[in-house]
PDB file of N, CA and C in Angstrom:
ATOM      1  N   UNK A   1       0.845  -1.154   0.000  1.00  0.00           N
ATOM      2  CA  UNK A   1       0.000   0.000   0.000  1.00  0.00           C
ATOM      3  C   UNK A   1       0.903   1.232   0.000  1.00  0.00           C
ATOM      4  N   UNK A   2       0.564   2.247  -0.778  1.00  0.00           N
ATOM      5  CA  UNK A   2       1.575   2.759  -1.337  1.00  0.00           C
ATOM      6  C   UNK A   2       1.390   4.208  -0.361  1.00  0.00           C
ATOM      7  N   UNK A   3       1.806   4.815  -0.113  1.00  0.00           N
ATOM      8  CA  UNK A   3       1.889   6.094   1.753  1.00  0.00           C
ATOM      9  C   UNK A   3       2.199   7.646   0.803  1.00  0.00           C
ATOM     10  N   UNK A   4       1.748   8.281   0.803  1.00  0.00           N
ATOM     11  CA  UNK A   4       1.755   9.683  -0.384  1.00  0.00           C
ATOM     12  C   UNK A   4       1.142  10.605   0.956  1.00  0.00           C
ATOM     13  N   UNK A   5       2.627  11.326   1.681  1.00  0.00           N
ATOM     14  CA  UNK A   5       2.459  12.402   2.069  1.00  0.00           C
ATOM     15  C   UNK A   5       3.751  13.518   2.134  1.00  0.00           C
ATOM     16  N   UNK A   6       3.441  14.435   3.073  1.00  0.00           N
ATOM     17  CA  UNK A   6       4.251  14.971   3.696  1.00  0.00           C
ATOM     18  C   UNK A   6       5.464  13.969   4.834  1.00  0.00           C
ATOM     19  N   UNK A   7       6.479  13.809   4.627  1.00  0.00           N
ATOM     20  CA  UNK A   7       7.352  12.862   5.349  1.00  0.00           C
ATOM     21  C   UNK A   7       7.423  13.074   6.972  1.00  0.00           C
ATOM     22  N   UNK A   8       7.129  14.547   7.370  1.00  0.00           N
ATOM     23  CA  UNK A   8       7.211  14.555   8.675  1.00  0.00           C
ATOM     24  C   UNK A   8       5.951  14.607   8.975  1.00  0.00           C
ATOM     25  N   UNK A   9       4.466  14.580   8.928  1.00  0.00           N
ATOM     26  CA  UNK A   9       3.525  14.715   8.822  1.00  0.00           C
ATOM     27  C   UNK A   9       2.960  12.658   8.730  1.00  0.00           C
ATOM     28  N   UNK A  10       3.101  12.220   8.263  1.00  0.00           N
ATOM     29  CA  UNK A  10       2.869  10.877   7.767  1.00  0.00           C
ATOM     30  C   UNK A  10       3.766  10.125   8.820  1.00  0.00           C
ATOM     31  N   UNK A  11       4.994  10.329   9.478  1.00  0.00           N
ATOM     32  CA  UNK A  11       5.633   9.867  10.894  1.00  0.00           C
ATOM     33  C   UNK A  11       5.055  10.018  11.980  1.00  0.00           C
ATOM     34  N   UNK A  12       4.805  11.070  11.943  1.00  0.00           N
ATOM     35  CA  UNK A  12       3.475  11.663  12.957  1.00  0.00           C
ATOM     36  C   UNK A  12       2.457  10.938  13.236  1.00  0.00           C
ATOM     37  N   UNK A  13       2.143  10.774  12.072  1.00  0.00           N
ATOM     38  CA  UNK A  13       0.466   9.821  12.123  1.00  0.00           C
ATOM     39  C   UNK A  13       0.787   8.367  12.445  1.00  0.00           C
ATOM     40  N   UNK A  14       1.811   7.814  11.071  1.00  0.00           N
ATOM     41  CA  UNK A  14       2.390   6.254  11.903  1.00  0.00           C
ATOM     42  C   UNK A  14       2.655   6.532  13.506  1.00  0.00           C
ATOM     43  N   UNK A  15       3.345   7.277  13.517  1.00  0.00           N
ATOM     44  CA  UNK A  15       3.522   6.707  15.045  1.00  0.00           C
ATOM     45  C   UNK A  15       2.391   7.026  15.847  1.00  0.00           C
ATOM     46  N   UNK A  16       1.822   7.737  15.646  1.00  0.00           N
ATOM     47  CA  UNK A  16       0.635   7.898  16.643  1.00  0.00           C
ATOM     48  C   UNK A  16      -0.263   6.751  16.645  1.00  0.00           C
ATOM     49  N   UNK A  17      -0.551   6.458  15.487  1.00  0.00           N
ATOM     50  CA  UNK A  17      -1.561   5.103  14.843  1.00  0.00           C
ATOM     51  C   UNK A  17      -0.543   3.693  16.205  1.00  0.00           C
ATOM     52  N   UNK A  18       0.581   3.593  16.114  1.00  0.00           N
ATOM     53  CA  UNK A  18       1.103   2.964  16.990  1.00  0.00           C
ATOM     54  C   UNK A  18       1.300   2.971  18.007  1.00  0.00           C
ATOM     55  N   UNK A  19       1.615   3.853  19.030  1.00  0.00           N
ATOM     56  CA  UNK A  19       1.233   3.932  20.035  1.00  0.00           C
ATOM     57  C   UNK A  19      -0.373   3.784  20.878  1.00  0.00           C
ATOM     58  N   UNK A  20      -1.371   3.876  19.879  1.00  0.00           N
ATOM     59  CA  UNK A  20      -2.614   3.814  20.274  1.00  0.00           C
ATOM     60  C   UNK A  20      -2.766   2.522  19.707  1.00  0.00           C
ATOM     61  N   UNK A  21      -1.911   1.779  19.319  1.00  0.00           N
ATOM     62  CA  UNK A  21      -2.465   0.446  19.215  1.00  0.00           C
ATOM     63  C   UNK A  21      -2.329  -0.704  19.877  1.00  0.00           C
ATOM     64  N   UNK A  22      -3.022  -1.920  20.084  1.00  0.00           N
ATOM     65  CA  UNK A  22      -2.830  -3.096  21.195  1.00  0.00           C
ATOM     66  C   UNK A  22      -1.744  -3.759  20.627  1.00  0.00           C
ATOM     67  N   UNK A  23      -1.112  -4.098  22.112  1.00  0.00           N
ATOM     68  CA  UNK A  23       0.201  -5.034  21.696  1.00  0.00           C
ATOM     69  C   UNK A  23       0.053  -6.181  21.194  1.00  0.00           C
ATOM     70  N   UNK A  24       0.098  -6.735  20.014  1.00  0.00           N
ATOM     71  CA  UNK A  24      -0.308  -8.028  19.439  1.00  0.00           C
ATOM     72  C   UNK A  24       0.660  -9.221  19.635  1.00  0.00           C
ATOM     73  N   UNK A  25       0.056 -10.132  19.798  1.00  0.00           N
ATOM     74  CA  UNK A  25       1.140 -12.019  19.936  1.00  0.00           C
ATOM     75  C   UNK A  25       1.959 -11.859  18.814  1.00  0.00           C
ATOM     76  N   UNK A  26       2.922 -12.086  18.857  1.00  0.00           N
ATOM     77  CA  UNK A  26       4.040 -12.270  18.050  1.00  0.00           C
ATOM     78  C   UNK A  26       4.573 -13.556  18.101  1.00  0.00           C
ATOM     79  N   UNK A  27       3.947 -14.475  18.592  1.00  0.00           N
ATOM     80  CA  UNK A  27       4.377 -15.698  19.516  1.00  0.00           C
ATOM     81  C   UNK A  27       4.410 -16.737  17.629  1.00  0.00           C
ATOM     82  N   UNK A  28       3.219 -16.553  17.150  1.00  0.00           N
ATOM     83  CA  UNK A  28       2.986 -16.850  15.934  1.00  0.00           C
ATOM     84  C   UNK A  28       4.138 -16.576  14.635  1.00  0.00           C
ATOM     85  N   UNK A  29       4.267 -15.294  14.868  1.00  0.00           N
ATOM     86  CA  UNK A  29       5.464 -14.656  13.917  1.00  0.00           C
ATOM     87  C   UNK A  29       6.387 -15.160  14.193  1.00  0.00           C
ATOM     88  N   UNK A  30       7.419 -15.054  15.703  1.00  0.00           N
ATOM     89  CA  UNK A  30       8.222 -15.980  15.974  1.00  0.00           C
ATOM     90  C   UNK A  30       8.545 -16.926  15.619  1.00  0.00           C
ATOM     91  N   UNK A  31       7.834 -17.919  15.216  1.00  0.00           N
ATOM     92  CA  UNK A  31       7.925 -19.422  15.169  1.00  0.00           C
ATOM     93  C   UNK A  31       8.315 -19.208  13.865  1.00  0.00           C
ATOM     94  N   UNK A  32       7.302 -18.801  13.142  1.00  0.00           N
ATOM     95  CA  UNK A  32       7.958 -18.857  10.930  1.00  0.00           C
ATOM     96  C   UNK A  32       9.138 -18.678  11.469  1.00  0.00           C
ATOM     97  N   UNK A  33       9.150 -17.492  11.513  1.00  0.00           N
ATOM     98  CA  UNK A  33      11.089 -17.266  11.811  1.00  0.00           C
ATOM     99  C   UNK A  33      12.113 -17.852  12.105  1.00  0.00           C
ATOM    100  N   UNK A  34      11.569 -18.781  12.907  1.00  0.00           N
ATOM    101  CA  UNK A  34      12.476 -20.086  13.600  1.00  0.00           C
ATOM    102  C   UNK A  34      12.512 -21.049  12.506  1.00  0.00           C
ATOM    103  N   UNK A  35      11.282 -21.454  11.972  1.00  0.00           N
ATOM    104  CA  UNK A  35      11.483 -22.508  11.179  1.00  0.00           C
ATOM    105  C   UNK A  35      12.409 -21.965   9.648  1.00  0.00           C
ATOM    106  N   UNK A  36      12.551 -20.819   9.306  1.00  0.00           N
ATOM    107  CA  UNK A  36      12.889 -20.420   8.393  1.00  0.00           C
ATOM    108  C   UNK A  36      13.701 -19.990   8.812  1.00  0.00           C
ATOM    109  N   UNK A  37      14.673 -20.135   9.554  1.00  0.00           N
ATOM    110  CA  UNK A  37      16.276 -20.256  10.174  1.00  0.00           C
ATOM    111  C   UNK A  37      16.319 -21.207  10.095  1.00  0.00           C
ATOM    112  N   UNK A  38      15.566 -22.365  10.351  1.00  0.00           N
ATOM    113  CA  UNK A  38      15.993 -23.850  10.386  1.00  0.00           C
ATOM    114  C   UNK A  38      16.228 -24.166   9.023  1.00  0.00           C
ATOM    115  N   UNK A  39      15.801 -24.108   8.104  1.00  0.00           N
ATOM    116  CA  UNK A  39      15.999 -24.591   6.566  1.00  0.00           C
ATOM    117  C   UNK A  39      17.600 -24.284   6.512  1.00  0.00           C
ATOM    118  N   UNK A  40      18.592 -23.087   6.780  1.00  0.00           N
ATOM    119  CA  UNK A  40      19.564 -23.348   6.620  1.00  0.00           C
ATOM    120  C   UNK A  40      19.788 -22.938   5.019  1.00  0.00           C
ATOM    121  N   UNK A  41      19.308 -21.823   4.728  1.00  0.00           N
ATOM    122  CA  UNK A  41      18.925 -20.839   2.533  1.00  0.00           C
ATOM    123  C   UNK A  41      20.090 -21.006   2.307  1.00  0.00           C
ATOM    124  N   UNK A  42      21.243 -20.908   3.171  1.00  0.00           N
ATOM    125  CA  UNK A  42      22.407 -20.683   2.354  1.00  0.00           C
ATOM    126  C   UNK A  42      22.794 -21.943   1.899  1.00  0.00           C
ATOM    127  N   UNK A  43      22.244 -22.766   2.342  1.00  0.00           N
ATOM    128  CA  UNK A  43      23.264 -24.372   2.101  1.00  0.00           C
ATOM    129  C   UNK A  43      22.831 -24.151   0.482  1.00  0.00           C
ATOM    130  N   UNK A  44      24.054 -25.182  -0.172  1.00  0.00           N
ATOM    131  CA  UNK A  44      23.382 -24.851  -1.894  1.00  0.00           C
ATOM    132  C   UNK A  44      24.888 -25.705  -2.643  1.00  0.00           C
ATOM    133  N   UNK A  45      24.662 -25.977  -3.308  1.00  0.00           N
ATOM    134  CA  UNK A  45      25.402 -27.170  -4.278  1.00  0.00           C
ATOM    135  C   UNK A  45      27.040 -26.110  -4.665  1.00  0.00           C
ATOM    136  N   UNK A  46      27.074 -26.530  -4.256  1.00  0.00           N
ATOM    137  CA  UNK A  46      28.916 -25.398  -4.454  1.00  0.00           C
ATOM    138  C   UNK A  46      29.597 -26.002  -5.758  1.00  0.00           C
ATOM    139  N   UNK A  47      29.361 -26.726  -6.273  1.00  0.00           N
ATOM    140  CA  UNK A  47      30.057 -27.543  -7.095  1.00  0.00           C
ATOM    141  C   UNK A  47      29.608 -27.430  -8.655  1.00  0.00           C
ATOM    142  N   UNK A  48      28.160 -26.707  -8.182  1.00  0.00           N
ATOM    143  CA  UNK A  48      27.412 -26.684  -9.995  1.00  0.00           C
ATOM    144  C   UNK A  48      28.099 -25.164 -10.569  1.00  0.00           C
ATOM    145  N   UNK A  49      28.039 -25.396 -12.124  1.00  0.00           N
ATOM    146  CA  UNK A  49      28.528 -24.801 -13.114  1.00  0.00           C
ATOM    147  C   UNK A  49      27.518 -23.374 -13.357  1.00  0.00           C
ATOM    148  N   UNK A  50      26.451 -23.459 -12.884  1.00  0.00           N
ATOM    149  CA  UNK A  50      25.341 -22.446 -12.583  1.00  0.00           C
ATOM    150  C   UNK A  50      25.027 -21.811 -11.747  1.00  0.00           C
ATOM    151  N   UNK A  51      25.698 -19.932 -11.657  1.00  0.00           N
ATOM    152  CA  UNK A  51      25.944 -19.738 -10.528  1.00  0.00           C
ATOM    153  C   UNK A  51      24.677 -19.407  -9.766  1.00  0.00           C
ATOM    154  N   UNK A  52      24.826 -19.527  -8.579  1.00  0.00           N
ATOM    155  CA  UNK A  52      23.421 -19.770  -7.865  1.00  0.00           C
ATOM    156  C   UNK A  52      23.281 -18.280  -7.223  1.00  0.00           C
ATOM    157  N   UNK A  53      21.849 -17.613  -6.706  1.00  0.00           N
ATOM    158  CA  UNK A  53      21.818 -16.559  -5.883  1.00  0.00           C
ATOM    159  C   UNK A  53      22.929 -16.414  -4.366  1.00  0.00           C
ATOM    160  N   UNK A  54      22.627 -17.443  -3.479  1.00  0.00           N
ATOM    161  CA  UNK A  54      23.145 -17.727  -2.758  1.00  0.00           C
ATOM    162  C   UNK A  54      24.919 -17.187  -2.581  1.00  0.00           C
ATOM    163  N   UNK A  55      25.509 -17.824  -3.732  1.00  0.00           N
ATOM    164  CA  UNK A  55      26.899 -17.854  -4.289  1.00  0.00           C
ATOM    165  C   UNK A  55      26.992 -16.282  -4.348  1.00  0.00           C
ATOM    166  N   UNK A  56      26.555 -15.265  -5.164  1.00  0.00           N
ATOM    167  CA  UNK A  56      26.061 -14.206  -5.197  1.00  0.00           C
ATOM    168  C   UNK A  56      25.878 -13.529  -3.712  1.00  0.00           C
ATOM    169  N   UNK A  57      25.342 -13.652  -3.333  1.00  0.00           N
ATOM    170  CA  UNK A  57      24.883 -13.146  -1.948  1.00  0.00           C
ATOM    171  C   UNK A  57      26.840 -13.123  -0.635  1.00  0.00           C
ATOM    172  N   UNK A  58      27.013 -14.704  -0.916  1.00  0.00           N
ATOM    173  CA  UNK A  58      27.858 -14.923  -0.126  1.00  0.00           C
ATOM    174  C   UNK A  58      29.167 -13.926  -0.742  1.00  0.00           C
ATOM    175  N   UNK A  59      29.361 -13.449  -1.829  1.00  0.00           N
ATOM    176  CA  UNK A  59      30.241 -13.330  -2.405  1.00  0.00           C
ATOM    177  C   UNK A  59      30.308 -11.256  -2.091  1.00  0.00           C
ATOM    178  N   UNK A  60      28.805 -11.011  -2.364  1.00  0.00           N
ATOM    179  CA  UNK A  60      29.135  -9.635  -1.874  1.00  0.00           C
ATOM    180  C   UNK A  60      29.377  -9.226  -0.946  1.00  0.00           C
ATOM    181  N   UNK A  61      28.449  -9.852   0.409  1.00  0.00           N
ATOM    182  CA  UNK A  61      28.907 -10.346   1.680  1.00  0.00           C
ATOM    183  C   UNK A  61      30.913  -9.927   1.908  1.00  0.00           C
ATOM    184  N   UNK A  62      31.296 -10.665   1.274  1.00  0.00           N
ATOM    185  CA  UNK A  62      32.820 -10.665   1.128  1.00  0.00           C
ATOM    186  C   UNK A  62      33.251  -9.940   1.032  1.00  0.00           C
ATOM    187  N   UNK A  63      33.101  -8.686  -0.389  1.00  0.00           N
ATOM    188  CA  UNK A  63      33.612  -8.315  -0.740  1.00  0.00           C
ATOM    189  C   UNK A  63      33.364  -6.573  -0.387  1.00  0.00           C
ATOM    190  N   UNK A  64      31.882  -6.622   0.490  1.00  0.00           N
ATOM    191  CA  UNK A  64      31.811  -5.302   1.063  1.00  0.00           C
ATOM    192  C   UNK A  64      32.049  -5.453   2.618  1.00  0.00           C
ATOM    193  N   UNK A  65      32.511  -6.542   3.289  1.00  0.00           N
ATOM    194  CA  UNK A  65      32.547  -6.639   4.908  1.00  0.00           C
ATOM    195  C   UNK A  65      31.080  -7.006   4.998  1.00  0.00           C
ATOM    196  N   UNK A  66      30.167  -6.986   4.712  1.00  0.00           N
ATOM    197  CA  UNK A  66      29.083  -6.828   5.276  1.00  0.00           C
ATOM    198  C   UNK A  66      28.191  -5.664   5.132  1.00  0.00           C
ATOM    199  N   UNK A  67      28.781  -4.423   4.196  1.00  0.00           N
ATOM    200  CA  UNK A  67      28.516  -3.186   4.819  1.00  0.00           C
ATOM    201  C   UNK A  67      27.895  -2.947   3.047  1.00  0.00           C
ATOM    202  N   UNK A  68      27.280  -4.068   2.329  1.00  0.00           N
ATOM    203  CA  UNK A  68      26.170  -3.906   1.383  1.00  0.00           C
ATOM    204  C   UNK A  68      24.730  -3.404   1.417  1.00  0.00           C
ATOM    205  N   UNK A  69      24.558  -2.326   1.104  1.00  0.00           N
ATOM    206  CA  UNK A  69      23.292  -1.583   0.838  1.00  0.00           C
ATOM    207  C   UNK A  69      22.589  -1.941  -0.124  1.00  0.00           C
TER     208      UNK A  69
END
């Protein structure tokens, strides 16, 4: 959903909209998260001739410290 305002005006309102809102279970969200740490994305065939995202990923990783935008 696409947010079309004034930038300090529209912070204003998010945050207000948030603070007046109930603290919701996250207990649910949590868990995906866990299980989708468990899969383990990076594991990936190191050996194929087709370079993979992953390979990519690990590689910029490298080559910026970490400090990729």
């Amino acid at each position: 959903m696409p947010i079309v305002g004034n930038i300090p005006d529209v912070l204003d309102d998010l945050l207000k909209l948030l603070r007046d809102s109930k603290p919701q279970d996250l207990s649910q969200w949590w868990k995906q998260i866990d299980e989708w740490r468990a899969k383990d994305c990076l594991r990936y065939d190191r050996s194929s001739k087709i370079i993979k995202p992953q390979f990519v990923l690990e590689k910029l990783y490298e080559v910026t410290r970490g400090e990729a935008l």
